[in-house]
PDB file of N, CA and C in Angstrom:
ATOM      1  N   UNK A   1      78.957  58.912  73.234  1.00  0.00           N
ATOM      2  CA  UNK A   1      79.054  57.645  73.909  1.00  0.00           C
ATOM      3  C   UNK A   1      78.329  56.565  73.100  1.00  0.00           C
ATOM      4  N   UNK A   2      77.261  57.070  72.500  1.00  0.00           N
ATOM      5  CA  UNK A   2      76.751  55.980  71.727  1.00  0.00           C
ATOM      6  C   UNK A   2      77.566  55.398  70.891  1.00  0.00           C
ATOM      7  N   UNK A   3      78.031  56.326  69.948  1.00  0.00           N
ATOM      8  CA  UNK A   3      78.704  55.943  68.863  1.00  0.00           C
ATOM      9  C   UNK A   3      79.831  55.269  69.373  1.00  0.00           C
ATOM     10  N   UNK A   4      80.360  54.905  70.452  1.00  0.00           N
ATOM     11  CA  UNK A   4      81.088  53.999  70.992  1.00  0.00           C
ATOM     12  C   UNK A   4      80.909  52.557  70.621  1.00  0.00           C
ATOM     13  N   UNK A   5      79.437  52.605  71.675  1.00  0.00           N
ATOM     14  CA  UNK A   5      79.200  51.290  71.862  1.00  0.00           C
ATOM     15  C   UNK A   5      78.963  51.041  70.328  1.00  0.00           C
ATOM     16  N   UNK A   6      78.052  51.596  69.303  1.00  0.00           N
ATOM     17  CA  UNK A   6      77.919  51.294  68.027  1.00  0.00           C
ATOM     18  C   UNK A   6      79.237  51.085  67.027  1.00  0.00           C
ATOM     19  N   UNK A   7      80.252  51.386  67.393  1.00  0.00           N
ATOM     20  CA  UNK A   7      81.581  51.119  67.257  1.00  0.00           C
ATOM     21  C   UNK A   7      82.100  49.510  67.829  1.00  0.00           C
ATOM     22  N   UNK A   8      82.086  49.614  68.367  1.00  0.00           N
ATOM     23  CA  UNK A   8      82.320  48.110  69.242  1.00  0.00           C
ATOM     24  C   UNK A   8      81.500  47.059  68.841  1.00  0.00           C
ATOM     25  N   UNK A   9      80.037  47.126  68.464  1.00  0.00           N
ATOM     26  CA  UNK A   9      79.546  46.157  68.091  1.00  0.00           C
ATOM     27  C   UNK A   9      80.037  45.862  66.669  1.00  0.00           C
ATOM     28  N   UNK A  10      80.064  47.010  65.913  1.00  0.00           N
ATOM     29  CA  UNK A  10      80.421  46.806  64.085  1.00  0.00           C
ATOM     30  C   UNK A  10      81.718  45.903  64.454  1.00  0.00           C
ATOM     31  N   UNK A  11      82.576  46.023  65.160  1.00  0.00           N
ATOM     32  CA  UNK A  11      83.574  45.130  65.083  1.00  0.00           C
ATOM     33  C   UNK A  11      83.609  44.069  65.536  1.00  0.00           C
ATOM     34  N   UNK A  12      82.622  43.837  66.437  1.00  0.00           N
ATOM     35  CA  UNK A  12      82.206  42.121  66.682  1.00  0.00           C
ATOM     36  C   UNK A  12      81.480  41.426  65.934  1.00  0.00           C
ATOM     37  N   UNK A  13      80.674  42.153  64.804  1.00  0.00           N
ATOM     38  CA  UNK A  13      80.216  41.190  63.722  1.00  0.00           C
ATOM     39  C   UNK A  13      81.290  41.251  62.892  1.00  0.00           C
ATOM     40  N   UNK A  14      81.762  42.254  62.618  1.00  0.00           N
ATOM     41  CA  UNK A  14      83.251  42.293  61.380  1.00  0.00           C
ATOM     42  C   UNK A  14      83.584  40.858  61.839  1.00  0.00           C
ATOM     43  N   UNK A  15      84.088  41.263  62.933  1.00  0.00           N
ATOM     44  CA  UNK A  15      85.086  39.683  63.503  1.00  0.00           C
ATOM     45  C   UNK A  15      84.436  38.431  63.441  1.00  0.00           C
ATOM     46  N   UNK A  16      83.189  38.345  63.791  1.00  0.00           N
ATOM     47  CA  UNK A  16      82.066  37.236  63.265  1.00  0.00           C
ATOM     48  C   UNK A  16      82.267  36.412  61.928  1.00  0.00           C
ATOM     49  N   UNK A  17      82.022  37.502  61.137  1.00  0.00           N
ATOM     50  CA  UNK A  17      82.403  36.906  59.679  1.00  0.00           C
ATOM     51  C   UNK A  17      83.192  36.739  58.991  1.00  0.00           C
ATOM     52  N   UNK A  18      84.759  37.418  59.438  1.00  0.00           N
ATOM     53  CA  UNK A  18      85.631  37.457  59.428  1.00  0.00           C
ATOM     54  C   UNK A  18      86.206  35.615  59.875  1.00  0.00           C
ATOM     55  N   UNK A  19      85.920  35.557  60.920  1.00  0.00           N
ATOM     56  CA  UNK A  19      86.030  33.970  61.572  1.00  0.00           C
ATOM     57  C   UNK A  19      85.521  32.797  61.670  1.00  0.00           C
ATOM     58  N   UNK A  20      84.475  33.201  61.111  1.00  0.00           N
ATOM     59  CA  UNK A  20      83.155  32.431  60.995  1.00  0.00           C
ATOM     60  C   UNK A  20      83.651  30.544  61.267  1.00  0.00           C
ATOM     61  N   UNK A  21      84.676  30.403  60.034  1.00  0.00           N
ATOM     62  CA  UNK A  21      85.075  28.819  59.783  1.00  0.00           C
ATOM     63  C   UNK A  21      86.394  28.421  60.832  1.00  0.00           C
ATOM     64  N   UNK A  22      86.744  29.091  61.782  1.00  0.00           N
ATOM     65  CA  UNK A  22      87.497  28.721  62.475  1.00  0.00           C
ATOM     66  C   UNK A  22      87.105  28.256  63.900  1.00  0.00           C
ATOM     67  N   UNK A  23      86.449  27.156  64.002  1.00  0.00           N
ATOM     68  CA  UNK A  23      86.394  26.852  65.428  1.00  0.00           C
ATOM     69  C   UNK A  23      87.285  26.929  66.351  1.00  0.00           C
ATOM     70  N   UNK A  24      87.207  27.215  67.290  1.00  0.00           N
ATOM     71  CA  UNK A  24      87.914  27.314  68.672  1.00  0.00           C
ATOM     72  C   UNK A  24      88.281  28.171  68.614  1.00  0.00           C
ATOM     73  N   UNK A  25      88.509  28.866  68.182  1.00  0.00           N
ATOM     74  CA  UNK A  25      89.531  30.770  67.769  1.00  0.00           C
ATOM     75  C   UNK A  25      88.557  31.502  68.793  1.00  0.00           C
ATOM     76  N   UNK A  26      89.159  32.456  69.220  1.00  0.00           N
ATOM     77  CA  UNK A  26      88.691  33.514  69.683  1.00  0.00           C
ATOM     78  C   UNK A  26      89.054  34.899  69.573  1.00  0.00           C
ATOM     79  N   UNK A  27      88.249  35.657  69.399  1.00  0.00           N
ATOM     80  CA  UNK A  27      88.240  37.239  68.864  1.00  0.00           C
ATOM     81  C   UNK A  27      88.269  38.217  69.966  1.00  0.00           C
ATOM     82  N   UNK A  28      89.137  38.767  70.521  1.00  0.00           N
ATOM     83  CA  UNK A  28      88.664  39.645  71.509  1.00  0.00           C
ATOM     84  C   UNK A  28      88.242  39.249  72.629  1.00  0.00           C
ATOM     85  N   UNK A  29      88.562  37.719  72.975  1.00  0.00           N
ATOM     86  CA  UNK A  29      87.906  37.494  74.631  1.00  0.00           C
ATOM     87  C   UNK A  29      86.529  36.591  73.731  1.00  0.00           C
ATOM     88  N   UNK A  30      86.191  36.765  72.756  1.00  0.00           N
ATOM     89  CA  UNK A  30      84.685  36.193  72.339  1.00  0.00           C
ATOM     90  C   UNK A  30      84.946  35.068  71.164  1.00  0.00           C
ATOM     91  N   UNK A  31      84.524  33.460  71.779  1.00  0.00           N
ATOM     92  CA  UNK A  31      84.501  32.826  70.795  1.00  0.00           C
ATOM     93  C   UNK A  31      84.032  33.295  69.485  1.00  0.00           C
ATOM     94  N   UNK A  32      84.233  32.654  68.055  1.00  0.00           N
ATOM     95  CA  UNK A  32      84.045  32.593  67.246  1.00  0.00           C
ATOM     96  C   UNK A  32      82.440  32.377  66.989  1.00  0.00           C
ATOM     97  N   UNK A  33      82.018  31.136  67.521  1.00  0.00           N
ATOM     98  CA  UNK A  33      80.572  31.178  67.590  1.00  0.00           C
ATOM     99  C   UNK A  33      79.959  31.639  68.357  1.00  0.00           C
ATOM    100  N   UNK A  34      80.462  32.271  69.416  1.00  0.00           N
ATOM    101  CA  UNK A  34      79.820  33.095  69.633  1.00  0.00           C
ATOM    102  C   UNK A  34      79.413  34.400  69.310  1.00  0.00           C
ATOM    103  N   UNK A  35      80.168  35.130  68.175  1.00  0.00           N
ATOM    104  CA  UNK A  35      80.366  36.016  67.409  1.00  0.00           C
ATOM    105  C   UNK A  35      78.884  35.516  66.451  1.00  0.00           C
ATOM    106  N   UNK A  36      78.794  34.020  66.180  1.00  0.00           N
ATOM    107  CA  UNK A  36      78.142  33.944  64.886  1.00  0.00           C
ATOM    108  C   UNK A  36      76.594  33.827  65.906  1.00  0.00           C
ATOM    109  N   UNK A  37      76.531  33.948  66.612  1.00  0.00           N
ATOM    110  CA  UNK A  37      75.042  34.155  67.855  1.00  0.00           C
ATOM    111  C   UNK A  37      74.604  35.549  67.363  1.00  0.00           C
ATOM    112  N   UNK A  38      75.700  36.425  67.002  1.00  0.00           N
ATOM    113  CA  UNK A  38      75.007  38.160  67.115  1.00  0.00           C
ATOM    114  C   UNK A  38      74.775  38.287  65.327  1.00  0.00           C
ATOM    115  N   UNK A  39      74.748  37.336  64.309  1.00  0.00           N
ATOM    116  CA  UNK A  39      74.856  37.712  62.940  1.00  0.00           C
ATOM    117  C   UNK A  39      73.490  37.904  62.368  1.00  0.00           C
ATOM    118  N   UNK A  40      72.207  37.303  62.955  1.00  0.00           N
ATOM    119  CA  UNK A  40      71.017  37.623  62.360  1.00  0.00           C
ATOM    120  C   UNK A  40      70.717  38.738  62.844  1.00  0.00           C
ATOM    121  N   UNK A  41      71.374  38.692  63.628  1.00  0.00           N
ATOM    122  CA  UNK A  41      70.788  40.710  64.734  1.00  0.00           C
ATOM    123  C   UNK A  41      71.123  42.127  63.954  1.00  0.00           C
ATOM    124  N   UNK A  42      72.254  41.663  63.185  1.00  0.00           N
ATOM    125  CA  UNK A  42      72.890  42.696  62.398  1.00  0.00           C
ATOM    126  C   UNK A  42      72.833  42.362  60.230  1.00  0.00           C
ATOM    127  N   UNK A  43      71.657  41.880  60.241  1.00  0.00           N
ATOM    128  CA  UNK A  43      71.828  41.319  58.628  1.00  0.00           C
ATOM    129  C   UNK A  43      70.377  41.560  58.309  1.00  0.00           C
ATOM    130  N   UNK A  44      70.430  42.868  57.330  1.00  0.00           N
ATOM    131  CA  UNK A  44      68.927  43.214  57.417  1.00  0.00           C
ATOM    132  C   UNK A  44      68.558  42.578  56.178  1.00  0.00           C
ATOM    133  N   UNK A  45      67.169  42.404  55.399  1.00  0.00           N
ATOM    134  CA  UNK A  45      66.702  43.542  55.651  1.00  0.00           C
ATOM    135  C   UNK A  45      65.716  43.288  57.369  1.00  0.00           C
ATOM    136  N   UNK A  46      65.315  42.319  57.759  1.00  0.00           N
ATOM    137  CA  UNK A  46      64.605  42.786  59.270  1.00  0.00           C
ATOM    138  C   UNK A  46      65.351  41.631  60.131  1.00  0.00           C
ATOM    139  N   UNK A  47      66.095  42.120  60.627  1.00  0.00           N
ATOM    140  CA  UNK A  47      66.863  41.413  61.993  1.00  0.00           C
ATOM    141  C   UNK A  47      65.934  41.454  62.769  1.00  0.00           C
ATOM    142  N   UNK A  48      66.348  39.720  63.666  1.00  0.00           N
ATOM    143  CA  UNK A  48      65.290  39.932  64.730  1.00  0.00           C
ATOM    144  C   UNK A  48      66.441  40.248  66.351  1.00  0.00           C
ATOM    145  N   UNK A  49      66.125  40.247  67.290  1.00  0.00           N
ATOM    146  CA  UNK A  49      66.533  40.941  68.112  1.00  0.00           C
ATOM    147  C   UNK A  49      68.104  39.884  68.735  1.00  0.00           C
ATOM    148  N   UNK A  50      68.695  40.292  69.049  1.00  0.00           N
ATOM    149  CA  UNK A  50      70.202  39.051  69.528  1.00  0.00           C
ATOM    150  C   UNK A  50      69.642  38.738  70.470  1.00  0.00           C
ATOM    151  N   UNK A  51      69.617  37.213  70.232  1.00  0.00           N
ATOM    152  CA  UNK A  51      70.029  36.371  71.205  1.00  0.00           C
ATOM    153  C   UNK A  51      70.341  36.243  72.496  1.00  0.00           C
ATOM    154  N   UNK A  52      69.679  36.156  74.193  1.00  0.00           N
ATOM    155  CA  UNK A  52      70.336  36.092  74.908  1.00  0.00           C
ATOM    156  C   UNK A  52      71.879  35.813  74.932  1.00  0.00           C
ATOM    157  N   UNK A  53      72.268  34.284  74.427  1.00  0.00           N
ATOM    158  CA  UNK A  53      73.542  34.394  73.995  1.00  0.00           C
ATOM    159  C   UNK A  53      74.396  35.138  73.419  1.00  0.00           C
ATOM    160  N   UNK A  54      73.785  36.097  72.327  1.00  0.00           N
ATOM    161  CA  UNK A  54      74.575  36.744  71.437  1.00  0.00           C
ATOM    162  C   UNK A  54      75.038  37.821  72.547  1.00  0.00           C
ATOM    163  N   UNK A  55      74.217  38.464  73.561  1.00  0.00           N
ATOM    164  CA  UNK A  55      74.351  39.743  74.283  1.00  0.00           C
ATOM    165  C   UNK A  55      75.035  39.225  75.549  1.00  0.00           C
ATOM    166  N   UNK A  56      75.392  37.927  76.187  1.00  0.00           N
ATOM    167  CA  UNK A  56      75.957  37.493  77.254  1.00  0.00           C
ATOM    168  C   UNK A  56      77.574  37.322  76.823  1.00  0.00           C
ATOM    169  N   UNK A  57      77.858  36.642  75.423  1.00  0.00           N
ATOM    170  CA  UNK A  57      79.138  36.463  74.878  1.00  0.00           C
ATOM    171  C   UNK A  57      79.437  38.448  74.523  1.00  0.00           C
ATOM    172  N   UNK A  58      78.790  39.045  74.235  1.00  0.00           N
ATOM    173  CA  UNK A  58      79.620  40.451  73.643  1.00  0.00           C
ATOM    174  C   UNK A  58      79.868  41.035  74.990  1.00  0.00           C
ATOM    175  N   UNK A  59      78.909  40.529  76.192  1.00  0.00           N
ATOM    176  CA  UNK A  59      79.265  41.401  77.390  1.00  0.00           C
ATOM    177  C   UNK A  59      80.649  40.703  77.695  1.00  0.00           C
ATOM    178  N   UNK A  60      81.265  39.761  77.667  1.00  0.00           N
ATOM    179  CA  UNK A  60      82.518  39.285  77.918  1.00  0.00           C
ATOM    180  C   UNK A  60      83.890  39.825  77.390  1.00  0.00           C
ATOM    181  N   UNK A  61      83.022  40.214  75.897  1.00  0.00           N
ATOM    182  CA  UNK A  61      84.258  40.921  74.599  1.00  0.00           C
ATOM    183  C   UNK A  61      85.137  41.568  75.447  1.00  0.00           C
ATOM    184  N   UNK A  62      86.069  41.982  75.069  1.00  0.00           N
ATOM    185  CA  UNK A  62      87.279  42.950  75.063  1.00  0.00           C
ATOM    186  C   UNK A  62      87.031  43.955  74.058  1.00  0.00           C
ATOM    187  N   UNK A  63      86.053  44.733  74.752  1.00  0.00           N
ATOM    188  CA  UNK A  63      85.926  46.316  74.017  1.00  0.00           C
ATOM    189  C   UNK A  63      86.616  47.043  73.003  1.00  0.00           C
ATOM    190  N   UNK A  64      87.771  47.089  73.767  1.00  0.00           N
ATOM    191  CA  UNK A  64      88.847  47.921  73.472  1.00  0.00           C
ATOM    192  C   UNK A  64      89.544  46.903  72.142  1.00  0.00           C
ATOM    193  N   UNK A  65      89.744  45.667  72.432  1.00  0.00           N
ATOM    194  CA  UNK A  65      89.836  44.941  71.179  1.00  0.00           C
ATOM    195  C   UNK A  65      89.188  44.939  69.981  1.00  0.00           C
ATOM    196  N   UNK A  66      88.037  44.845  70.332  1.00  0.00           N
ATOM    197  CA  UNK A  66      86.911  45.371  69.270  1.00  0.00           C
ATOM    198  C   UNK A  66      87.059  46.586  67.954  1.00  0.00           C
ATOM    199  N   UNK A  67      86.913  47.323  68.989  1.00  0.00           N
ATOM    200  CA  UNK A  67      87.333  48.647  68.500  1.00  0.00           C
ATOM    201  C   UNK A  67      88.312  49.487  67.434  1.00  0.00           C
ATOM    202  N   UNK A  68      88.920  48.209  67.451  1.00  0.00           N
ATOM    203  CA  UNK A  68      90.589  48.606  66.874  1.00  0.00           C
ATOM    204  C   UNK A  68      89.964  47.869  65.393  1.00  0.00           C
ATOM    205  N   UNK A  69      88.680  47.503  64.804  1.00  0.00           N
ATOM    206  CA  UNK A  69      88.047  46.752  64.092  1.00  0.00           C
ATOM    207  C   UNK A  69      87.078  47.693  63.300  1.00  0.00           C
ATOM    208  N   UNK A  70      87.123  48.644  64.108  1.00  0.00           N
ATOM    209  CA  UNK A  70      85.587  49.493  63.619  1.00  0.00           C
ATOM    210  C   UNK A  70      85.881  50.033  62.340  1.00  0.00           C
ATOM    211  N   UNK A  71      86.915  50.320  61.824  1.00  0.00           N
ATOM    212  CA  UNK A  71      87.323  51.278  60.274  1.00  0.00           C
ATOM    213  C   UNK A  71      87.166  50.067  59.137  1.00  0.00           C
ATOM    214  N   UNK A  72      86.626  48.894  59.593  1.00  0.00           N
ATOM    215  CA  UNK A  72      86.839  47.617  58.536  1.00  0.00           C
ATOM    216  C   UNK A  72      85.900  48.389  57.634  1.00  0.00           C
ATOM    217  N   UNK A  73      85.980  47.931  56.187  1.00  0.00           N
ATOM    218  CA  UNK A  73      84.915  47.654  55.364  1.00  0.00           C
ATOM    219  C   UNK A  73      84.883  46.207  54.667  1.00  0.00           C
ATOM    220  N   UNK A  74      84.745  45.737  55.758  1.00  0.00           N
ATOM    221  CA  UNK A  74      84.468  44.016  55.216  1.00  0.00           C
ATOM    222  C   UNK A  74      82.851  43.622  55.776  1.00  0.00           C
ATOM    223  N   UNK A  75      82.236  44.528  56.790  1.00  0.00           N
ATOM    224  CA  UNK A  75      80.727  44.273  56.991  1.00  0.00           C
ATOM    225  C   UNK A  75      79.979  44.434  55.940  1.00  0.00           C
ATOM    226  N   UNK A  76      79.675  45.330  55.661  1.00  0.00           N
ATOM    227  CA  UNK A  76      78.868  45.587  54.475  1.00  0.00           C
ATOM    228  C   UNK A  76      79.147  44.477  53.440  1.00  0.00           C
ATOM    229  N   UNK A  77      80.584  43.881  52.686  1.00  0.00           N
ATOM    230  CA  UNK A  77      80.861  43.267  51.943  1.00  0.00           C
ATOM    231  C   UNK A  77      79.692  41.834  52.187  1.00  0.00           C
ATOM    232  N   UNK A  78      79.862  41.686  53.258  1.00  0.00           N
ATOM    233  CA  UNK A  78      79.417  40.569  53.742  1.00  0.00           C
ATOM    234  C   UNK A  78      78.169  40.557  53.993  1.00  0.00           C
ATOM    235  N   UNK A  79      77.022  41.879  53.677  1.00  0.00           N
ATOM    236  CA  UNK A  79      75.880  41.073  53.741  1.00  0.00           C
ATOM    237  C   UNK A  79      75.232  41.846  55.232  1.00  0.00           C
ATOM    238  N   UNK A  80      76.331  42.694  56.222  1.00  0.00           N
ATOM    239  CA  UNK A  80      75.930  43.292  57.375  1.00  0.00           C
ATOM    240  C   UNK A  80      75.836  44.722  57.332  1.00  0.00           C
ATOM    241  N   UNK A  81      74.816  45.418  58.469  1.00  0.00           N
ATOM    242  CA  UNK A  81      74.285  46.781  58.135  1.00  0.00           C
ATOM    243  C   UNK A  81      75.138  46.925  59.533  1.00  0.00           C
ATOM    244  N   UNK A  82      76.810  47.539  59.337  1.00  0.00           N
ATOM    245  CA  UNK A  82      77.240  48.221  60.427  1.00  0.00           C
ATOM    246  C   UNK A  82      76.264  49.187  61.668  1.00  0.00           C
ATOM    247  N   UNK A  83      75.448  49.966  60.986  1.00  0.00           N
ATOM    248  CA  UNK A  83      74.244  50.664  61.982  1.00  0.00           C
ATOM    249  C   UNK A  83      73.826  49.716  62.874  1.00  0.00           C
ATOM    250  N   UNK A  84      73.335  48.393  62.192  1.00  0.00           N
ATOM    251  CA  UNK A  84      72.732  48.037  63.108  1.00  0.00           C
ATOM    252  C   UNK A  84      74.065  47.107  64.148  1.00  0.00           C
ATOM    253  N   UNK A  85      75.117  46.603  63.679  1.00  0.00           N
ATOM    254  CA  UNK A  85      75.958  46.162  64.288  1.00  0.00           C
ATOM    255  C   UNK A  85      76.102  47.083  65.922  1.00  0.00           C
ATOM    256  N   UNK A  86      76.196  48.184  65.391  1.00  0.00           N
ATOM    257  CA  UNK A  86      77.127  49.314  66.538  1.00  0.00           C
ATOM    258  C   UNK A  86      75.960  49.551  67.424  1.00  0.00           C
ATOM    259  N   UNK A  87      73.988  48.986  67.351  1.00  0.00           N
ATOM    260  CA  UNK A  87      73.158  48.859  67.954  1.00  0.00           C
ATOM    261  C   UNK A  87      73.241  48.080  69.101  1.00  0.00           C
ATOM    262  N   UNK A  88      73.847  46.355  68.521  1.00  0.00           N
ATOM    263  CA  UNK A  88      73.770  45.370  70.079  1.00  0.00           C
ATOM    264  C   UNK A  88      74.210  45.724  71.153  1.00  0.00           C
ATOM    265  N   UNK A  89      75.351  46.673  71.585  1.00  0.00           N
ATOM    266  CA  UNK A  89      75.456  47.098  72.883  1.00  0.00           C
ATOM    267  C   UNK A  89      74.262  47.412  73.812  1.00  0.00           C
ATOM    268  N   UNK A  90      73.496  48.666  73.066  1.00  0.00           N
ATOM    269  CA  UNK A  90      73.078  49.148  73.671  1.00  0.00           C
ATOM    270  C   UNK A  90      71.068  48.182  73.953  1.00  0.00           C
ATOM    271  N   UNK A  91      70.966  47.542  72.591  1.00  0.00           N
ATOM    272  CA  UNK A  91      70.268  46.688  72.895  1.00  0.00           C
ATOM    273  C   UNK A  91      70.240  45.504  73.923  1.00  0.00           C
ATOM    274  N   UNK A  92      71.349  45.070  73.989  1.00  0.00           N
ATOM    275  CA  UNK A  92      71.581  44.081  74.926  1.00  0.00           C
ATOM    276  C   UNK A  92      72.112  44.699  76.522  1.00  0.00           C
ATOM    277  N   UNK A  93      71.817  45.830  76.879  1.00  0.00           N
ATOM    278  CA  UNK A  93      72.132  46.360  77.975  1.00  0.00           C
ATOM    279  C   UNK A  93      72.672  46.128  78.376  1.00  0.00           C
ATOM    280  N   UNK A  94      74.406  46.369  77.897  1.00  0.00           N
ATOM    281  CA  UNK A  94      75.627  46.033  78.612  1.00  0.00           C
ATOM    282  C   UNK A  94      76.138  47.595  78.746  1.00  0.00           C
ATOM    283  N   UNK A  95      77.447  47.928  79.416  1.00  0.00           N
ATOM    284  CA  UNK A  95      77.849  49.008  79.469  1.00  0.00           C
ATOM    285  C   UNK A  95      78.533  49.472  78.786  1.00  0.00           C
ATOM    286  N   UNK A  96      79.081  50.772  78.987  1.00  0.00           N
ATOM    287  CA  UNK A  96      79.238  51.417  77.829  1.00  0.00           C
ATOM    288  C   UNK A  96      80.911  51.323  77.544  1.00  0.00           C
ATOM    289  N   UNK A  97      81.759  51.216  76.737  1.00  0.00           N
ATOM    290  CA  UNK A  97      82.552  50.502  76.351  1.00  0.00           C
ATOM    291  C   UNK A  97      83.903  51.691  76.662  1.00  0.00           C
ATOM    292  N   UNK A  98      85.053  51.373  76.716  1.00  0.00           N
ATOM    293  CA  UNK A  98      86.247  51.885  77.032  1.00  0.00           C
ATOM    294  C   UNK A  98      85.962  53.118  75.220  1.00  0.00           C
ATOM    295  N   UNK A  99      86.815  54.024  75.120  1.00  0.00           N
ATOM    296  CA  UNK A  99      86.743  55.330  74.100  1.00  0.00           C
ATOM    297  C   UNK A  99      86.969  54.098  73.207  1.00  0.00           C
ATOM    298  N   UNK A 100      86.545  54.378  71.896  1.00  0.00           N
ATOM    299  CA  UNK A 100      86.798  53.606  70.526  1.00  0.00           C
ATOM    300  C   UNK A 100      87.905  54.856  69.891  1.00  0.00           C
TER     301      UNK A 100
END
């Protein structure tokens, strides 16, 4: 189950940076900037903890949308530690996400 939610988050920063320059777009149910709320949380080397915002916009995400994101290798490219991506779920105490 973990590796769910740690699944689901890697794909909401994927999608983060992925979108970054497109205002108004939305990813999965989750604005764009709001995507860019969860990017210091997941960009080591010491992230500090997300954002109320960052953890109120991912509780909105579309999980299951997410998910379909998790096999990217465009995080890492970019500068993000997937580990810690697939962390904000469970940091931000939301529930636990539809199967990835």
């Amino acid at each position: 189950m973990m590796e769910r939610i740690r699944a689901v988050a890697f794909v909401a920063t994927l999608l983060l940076v992925v979108m970054a320059m497109a205002d108004g777009q939305t990813i999965c149910n989750m604005p764009v900037s709001a995507l860019m709320e969860c990017k210091p949380a997941v960009t080591p080397p010491k992230p500090p903890p997300p954002t109320p915002s960052c953890c109120s916009s991912l509780s909105h995400a579309d999980m299951r949308c997410l998910c379909s994101y998790k096999n990217s290798n465009l995080l890492p490219s970019l500068g993000i530690d997937p580990k810690l991506a697939m962390q904000l779920p469970t940091i931000c105490k939301l529930p636990h996400p539809a199967k990835c």
